[in-house]
PDB file of N, CA and C in Angstrom:
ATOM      1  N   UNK A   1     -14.180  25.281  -8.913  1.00  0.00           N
ATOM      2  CA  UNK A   1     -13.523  26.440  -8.366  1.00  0.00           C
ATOM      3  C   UNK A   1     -12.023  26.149  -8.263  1.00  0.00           C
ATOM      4  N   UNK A   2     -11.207  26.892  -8.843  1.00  0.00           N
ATOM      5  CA  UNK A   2      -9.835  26.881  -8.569  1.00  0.00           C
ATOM      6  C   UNK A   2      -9.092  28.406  -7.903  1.00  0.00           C
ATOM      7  N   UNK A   3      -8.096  28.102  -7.092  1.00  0.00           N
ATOM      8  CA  UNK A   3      -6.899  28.947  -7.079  1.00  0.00           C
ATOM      9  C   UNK A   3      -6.887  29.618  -8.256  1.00  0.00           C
ATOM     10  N   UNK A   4      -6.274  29.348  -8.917  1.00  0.00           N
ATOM     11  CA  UNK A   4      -5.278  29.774  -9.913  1.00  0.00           C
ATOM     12  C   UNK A   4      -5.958  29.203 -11.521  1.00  0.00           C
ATOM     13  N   UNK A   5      -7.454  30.230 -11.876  1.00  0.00           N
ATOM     14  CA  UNK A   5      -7.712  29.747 -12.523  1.00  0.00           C
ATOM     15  C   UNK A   5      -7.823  29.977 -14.270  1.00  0.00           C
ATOM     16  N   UNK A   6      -6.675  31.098 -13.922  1.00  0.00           N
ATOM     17  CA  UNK A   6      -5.869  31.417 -15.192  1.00  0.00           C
ATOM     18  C   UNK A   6      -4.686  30.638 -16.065  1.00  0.00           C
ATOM     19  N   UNK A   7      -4.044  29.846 -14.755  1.00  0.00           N
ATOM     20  CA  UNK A   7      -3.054  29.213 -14.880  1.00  0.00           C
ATOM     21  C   UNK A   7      -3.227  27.523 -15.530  1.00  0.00           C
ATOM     22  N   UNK A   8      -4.945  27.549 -14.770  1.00  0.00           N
ATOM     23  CA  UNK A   8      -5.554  25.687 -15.036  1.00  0.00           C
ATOM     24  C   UNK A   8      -5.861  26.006 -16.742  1.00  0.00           C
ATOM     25  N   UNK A   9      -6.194  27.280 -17.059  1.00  0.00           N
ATOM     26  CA  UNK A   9      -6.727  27.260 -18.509  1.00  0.00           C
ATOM     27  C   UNK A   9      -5.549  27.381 -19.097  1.00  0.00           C
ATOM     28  N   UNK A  10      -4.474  28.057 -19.424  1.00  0.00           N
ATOM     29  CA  UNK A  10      -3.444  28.193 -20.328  1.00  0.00           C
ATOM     30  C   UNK A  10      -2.826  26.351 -20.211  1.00  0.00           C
ATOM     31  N   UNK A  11      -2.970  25.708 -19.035  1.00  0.00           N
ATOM     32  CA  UNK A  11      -2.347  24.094 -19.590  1.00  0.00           C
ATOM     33  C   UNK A  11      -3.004  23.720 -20.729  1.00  0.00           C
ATOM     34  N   UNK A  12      -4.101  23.540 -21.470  1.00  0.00           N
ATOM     35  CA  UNK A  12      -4.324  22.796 -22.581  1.00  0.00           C
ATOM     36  C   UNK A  12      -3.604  23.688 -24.220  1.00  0.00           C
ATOM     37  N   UNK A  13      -2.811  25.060 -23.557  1.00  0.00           N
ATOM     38  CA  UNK A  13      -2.307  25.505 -24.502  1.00  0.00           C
ATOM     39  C   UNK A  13      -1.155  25.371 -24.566  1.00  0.00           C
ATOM     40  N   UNK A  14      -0.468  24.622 -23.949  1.00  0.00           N
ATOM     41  CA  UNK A  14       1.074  24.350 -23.579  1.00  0.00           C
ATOM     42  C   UNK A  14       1.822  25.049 -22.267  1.00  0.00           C
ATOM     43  N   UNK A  15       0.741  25.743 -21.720  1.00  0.00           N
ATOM     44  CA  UNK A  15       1.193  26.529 -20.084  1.00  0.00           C
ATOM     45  C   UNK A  15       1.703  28.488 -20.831  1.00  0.00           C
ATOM     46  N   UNK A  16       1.427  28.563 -21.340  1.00  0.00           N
ATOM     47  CA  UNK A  16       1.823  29.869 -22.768  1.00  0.00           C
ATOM     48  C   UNK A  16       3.106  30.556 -21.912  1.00  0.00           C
ATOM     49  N   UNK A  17       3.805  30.164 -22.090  1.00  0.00           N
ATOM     50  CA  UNK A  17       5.407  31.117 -21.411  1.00  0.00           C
ATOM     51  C   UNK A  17       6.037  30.300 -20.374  1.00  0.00           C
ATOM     52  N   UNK A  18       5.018  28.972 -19.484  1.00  0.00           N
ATOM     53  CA  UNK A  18       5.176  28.498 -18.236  1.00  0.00           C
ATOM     54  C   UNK A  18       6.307  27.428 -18.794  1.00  0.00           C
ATOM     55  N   UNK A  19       7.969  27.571 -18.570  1.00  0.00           N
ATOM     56  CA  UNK A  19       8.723  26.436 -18.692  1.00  0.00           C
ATOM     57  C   UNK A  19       8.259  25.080 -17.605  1.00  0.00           C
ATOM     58  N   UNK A  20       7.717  25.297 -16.538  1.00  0.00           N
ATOM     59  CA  UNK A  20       7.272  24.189 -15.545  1.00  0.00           C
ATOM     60  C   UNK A  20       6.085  23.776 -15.872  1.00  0.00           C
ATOM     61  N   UNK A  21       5.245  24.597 -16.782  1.00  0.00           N
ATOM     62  CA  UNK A  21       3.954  23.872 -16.862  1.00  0.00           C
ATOM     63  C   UNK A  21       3.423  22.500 -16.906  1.00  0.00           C
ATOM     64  N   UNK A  22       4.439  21.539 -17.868  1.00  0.00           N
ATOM     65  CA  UNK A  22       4.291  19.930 -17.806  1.00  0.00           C
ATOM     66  C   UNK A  22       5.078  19.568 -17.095  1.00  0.00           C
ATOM     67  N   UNK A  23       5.842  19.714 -16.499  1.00  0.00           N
ATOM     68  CA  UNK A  23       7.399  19.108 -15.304  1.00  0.00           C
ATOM     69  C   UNK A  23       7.043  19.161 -14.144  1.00  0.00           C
ATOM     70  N   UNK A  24       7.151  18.125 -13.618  1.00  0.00           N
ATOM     71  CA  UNK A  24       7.657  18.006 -12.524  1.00  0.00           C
ATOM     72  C   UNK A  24       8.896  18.721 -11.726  1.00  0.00           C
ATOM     73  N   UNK A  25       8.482  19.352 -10.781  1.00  0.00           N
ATOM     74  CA  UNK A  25       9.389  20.285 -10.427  1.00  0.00           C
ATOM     75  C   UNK A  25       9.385  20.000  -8.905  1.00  0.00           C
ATOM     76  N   UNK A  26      10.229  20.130  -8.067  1.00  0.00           N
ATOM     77  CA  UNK A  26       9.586  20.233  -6.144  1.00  0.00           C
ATOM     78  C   UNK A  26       9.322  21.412  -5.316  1.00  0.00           C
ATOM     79  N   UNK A  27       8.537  20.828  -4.460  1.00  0.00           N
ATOM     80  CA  UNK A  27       7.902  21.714  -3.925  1.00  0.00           C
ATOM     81  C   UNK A  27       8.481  23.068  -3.553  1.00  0.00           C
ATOM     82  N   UNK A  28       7.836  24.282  -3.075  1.00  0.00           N
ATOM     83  CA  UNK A  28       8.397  25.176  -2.522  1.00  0.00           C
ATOM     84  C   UNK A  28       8.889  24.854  -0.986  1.00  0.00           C
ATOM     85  N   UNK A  29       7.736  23.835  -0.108  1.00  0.00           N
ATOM     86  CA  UNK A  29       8.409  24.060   1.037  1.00  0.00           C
ATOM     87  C   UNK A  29       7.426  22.348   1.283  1.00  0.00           C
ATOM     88  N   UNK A  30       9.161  21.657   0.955  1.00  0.00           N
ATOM     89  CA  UNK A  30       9.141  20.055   0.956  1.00  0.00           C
ATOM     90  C   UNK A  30       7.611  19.795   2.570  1.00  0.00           C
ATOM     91  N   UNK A  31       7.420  18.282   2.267  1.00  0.00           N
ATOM     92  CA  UNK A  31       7.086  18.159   3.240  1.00  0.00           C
ATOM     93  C   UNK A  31       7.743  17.416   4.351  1.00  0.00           C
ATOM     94  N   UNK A  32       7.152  17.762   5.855  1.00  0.00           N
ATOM     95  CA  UNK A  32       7.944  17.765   6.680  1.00  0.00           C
ATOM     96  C   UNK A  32       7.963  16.316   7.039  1.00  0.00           C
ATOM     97  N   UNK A  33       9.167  15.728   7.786  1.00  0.00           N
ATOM     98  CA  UNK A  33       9.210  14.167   7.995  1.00  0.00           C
ATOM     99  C   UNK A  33       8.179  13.582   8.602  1.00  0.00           C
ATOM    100  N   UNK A  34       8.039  14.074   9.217  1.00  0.00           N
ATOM    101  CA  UNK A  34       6.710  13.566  10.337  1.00  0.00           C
ATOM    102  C   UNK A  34       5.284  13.156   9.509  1.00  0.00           C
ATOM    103  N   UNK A  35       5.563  13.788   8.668  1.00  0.00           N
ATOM    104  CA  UNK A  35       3.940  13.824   7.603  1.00  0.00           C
ATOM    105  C   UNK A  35       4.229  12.771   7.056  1.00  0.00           C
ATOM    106  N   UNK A  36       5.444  12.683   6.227  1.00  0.00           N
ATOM    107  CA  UNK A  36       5.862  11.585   5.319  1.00  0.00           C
ATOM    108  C   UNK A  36       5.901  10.150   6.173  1.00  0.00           C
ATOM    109  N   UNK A  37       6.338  10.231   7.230  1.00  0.00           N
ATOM    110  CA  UNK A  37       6.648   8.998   8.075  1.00  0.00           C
ATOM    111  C   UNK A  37       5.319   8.673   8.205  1.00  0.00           C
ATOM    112  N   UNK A  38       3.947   9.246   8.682  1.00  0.00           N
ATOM    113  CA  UNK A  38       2.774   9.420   8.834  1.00  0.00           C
ATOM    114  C   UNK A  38       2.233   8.517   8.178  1.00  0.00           C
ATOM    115  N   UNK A  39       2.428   8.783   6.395  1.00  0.00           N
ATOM    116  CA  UNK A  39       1.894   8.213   5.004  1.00  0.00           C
ATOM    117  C   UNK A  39       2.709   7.037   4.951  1.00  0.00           C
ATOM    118  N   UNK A  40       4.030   7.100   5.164  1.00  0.00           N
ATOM    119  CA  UNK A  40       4.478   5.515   4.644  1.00  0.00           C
ATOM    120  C   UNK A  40       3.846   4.398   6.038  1.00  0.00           C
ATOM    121  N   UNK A  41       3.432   5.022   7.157  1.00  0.00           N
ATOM    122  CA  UNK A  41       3.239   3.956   8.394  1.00  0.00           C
ATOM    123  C   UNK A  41       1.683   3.653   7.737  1.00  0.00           C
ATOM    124  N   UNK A  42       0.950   4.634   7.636  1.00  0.00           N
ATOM    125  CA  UNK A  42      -0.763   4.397   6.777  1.00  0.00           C
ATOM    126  C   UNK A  42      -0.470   3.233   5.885  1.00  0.00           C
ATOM    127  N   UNK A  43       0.253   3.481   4.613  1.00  0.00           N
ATOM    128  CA  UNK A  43       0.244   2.720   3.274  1.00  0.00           C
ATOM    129  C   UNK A  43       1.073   1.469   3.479  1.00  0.00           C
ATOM    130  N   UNK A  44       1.718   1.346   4.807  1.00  0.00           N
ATOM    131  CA  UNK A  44       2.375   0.139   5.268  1.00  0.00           C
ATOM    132  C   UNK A  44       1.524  -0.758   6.118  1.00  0.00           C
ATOM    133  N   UNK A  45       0.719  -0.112   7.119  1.00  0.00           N
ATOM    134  CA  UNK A  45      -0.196  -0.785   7.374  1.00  0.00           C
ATOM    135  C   UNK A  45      -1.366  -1.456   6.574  1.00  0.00           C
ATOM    136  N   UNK A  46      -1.549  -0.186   5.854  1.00  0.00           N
ATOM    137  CA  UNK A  46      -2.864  -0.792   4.887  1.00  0.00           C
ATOM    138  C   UNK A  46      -2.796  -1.870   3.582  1.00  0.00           C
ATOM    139  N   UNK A  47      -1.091  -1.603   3.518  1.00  0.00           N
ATOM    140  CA  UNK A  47      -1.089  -3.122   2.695  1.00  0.00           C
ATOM    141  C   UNK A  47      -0.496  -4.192   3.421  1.00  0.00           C
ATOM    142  N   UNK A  48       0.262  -4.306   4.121  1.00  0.00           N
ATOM    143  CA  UNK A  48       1.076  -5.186   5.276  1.00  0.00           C
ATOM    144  C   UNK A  48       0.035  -6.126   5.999  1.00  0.00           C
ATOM    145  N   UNK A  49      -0.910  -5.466   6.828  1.00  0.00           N
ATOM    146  CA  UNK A  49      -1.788  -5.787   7.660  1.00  0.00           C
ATOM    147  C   UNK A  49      -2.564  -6.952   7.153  1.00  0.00           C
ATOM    148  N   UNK A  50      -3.500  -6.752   5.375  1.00  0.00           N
ATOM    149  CA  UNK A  50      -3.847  -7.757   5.055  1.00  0.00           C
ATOM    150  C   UNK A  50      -3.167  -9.079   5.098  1.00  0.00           C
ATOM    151  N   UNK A  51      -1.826  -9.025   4.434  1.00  0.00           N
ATOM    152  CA  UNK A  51      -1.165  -9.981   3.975  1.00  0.00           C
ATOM    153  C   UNK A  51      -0.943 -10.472   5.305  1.00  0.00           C
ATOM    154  N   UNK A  52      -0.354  -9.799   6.873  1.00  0.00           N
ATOM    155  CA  UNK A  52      -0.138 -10.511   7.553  1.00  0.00           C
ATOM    156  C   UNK A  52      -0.974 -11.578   8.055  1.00  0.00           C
ATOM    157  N   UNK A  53      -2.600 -11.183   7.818  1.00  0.00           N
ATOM    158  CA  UNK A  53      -3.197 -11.817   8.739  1.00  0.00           C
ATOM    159  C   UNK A  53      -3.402 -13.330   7.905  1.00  0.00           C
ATOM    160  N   UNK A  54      -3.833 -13.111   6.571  1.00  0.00           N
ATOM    161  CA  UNK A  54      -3.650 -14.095   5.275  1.00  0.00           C
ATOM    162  C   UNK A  54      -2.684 -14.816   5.680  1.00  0.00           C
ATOM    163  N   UNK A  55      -1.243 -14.983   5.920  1.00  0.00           N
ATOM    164  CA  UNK A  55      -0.108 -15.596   6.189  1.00  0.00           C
ATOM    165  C   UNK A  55      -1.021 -16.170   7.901  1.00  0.00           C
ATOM    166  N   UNK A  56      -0.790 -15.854   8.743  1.00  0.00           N
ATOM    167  CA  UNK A  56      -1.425 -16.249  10.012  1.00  0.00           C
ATOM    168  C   UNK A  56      -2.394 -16.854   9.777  1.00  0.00           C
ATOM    169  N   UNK A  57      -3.705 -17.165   8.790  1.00  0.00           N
ATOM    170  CA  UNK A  57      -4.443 -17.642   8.981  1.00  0.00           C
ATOM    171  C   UNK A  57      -3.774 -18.887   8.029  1.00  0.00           C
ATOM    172  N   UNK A  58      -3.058 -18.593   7.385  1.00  0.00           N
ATOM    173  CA  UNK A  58      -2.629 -20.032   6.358  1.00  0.00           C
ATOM    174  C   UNK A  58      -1.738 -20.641   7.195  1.00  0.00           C
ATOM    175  N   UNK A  59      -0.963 -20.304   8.118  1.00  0.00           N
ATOM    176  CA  UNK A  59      -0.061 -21.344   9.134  1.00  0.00           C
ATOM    177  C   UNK A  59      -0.969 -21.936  10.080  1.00  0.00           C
ATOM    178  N   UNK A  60      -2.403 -21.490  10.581  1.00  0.00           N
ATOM    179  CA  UNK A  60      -3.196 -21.522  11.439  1.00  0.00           C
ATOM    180  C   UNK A  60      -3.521 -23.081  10.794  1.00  0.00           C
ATOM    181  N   UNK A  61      -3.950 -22.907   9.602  1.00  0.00           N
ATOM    182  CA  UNK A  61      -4.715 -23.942   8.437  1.00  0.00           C
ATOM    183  C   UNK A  61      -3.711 -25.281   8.944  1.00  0.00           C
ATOM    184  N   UNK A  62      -2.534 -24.785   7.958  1.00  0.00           N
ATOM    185  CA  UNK A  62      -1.597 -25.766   8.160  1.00  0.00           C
ATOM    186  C   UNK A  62      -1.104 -26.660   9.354  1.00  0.00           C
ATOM    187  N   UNK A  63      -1.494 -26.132  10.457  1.00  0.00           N
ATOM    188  CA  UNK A  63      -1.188 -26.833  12.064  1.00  0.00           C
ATOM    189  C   UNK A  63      -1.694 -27.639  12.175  1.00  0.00           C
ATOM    190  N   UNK A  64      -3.124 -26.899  11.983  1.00  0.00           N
ATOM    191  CA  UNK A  64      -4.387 -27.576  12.153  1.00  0.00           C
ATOM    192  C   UNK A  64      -4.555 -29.194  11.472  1.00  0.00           C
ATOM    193  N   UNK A  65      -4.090 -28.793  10.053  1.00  0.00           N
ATOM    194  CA  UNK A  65      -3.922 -29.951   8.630  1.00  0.00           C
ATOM    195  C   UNK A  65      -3.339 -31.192   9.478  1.00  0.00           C
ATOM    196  N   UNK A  66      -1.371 -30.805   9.862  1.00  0.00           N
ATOM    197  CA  UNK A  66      -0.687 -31.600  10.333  1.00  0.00           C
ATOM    198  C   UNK A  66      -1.068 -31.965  11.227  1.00  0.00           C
ATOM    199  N   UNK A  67      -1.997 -31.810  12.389  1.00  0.00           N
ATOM    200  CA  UNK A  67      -2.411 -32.261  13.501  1.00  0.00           C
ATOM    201  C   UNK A  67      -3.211 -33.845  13.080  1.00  0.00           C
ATOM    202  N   UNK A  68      -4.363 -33.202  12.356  1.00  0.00           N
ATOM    203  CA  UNK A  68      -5.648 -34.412  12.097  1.00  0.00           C
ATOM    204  C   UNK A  68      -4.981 -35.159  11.046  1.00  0.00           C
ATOM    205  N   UNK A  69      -3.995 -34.903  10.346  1.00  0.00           N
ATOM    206  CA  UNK A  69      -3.326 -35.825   9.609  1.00  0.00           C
ATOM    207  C   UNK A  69      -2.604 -37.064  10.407  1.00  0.00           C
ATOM    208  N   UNK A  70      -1.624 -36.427  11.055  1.00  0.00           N
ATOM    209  CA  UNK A  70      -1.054 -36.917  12.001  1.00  0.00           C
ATOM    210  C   UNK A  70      -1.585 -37.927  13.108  1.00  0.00           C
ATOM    211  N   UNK A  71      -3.008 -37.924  13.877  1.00  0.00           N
ATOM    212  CA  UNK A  71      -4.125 -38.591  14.236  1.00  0.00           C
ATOM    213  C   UNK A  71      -4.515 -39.854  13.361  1.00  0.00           C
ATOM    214  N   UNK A  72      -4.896 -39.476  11.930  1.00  0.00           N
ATOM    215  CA  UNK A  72      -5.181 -40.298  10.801  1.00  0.00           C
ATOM    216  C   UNK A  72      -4.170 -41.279  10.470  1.00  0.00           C
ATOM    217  N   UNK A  73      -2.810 -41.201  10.622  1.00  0.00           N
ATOM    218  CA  UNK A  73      -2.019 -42.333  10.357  1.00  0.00           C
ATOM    219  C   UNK A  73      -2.245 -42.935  11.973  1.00  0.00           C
ATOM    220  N   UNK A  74      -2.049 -42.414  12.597  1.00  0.00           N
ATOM    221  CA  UNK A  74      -2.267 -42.905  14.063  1.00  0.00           C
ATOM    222  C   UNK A  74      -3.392 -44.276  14.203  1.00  0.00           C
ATOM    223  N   UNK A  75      -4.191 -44.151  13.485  1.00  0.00           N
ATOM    224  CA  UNK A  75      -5.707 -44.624  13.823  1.00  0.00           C
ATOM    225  C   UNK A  75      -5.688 -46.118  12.600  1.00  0.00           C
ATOM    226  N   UNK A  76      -4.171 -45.498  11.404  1.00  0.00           N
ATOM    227  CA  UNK A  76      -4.325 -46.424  10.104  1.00  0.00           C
ATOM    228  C   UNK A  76      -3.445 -47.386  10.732  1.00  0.00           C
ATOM    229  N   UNK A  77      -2.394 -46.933  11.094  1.00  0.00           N
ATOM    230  CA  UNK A  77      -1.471 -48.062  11.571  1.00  0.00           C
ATOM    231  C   UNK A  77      -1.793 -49.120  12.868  1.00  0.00           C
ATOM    232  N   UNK A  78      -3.091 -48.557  13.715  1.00  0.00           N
ATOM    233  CA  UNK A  78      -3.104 -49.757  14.434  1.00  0.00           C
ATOM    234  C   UNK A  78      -4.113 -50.958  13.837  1.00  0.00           C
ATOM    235  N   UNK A  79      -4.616 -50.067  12.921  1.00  0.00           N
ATOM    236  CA  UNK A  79      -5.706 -51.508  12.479  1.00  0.00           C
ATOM    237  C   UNK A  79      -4.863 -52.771  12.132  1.00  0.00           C
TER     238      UNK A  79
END
């Protein structure tokens, strides 16, 4: 089901008269900031979020590493 479903059939004929038919053109009535701010905080979280925790769990690793390493020369040097 379409809107405009005179308009979906004339695209495989070149849009027949439509100069915008393949172009990119903007909107009639942009969207408003709040929406947009909305989508970039979503798509910032949803890729950000992974990576942060990945980074946090790899410094977590690494503490951890230098700690029992650190112990291990401890334990070599008094023998």
């Amino acid at each position: 089901m379409c809107l405009h479903a005179d308009q979906v059939k004339s695209l495989p004929r070149g849009g027949e008269g439509d100069p915008d038919a393949w172009r990119l053109v903007p909107r009639r009535r942009p969207l408003s900031r709040g929406y947009l701010a909305g989508i970039a905080a979503a798509i910032g979280t949803c890729v950000l979020l992974p990576y942060g925790e990945e980074l946090l769990r790899c410094v977590r690793t690494g503490r951890k590493n230098d700690k029992s390493n650190k112990s291990n020369k401890r334990i070599r040097k008094g023998r």
